[in-house]
Protein backbone atom coordinates (compact mmCIF):
# COMPACT_ATOMS: atom_id res chain seq x y z
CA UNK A 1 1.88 73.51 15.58
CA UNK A 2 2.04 69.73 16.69
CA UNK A 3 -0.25 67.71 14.82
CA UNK A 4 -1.96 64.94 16.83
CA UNK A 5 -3.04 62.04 14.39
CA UNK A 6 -4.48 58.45 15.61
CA UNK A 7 -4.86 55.91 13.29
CA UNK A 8 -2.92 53.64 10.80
CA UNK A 9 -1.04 54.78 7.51
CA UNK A 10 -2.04 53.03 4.29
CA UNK A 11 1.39 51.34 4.34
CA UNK A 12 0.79 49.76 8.04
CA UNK A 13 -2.72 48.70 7.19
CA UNK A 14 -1.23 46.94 4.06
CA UNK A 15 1.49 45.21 6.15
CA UNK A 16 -1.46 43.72 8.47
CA UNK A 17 -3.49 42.61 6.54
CA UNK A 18 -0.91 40.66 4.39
CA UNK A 19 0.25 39.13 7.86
CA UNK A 20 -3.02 38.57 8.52
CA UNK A 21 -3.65 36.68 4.96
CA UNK A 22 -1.10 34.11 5.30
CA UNK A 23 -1.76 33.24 8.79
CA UNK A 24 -5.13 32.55 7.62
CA UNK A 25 -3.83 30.72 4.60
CA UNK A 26 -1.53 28.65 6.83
CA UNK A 27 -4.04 27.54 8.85
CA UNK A 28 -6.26 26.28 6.01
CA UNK A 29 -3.55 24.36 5.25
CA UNK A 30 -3.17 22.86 8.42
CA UNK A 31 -6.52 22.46 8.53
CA UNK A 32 -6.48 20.24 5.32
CA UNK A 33 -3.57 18.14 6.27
CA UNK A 34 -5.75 16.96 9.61
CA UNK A 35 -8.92 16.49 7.73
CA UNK A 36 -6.88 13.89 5.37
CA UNK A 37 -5.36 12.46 8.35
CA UNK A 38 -8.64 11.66 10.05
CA UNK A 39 -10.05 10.04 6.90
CA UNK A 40 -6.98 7.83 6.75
CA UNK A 41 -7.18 6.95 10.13
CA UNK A 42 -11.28 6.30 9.93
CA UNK A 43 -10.51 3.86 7.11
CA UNK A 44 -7.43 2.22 9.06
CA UNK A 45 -10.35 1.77 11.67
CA UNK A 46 -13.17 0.16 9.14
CA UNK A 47 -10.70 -1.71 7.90
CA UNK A 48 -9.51 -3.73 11.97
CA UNK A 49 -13.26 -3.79 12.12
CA UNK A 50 -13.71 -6.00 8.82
CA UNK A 51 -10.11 -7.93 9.28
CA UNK A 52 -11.40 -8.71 12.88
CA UNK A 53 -14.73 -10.12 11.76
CA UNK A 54 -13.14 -11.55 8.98
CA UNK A 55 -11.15 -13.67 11.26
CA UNK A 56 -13.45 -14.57 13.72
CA UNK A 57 -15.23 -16.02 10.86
CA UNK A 58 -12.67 -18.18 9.64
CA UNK A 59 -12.03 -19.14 12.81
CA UNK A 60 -15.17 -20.68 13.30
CA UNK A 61 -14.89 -23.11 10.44
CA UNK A 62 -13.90 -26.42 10.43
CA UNK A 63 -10.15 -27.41 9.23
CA UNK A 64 -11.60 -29.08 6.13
CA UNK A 65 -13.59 -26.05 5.12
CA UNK A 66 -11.05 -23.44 5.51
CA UNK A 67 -9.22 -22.58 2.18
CA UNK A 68 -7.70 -19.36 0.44
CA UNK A 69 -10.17 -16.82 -0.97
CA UNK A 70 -10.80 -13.30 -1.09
CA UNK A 71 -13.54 -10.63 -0.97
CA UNK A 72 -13.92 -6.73 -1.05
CA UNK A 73 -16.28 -4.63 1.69
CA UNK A 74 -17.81 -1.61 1.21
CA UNK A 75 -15.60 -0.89 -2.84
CA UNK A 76 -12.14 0.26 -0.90
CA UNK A 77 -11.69 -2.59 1.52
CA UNK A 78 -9.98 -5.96 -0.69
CA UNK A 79 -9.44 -8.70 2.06
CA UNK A 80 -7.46 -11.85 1.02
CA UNK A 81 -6.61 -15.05 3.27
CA UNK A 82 -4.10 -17.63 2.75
CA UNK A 83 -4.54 -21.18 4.39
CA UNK A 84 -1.11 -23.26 5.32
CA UNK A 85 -1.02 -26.48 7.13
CA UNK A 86 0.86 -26.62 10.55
CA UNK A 87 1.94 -28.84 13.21
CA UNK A 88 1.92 -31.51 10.81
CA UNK A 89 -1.61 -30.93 10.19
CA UNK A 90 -3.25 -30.17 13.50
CA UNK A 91 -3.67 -26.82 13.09
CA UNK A 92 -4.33 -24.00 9.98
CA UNK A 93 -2.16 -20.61 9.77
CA UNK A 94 -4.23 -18.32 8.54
CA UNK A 95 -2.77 -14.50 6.93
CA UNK A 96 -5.07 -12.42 6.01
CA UNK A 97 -4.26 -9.09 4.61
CA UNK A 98 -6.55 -5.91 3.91
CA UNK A 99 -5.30 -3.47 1.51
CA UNK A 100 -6.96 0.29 1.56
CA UNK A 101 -6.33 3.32 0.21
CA UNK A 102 -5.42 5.45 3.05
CA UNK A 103 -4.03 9.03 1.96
CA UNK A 104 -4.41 9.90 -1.76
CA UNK A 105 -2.25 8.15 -3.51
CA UNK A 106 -1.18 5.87 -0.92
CA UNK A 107 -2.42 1.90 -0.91
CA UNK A 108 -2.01 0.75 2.88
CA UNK A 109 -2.18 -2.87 3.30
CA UNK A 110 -2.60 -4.42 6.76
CA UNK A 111 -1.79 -8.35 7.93
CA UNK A 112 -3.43 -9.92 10.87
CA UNK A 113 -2.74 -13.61 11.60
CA UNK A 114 -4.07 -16.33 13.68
CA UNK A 115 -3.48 -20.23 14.05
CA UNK A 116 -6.29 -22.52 13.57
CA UNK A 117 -6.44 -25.67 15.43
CA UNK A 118 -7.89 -28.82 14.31
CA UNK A 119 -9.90 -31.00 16.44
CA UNK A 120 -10.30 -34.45 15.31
């Protein structure tokens, strides 16, 4: 007599699902990993954004106005700016950084700078 079964064994259906379990939990993973790396790169963003506007301020002020000073925007974003003569004093260099936490643990700090010219 020939038996005719369909189906799984218990042993097969074991070895699927636990395929199927990691997959799933590498995928999660995954998953994690990009969701840190677009919050680091939405804060690398914010933080061009208030650098940039930063700058265009300072750049509007006048030569004797312009001095080193620092702030912090919106509790992550610290912005600092140093002032330096140049070209024997017809123009400003000004460095400004902005340091942010971008992945956890990680402090990334970013330096934009731009020359300041004096009109007398």
């Amino acid at each position: 007599m020939v038996k005719n079964e369909k189906g799984f064994t218990l042993v097969e259906l074991i070895v699927a699902v636990t395929v199927f379990t990691w997959a799933l939990l590498a995928l999660l993973g995954a998953n994690m990993l990009v969701i840190q790396l677009l919050g680091a790169g939405d804060r690398a963003s914010t933080a061009s954004f208030y650098a940039r506007e930063r700058m265009e301020t300072l750049r509007g002020l006048s030569c004797g106005v312009l001095k080193d000073s620092s702030e912090t925007r919106g509790d992550i974003y610290d912005l600092s700016w140093d002032v330096e003569d140049a070209y024997a004093g017809s123009a400003r260099r000004v460095q400004l950084l902005v340091s942010y936490p971008s992945l956890p643990g990680a402090t990334r700090t970013d330096t934009v700078e731009s020359l300041v010219l004096c009109v007398r």
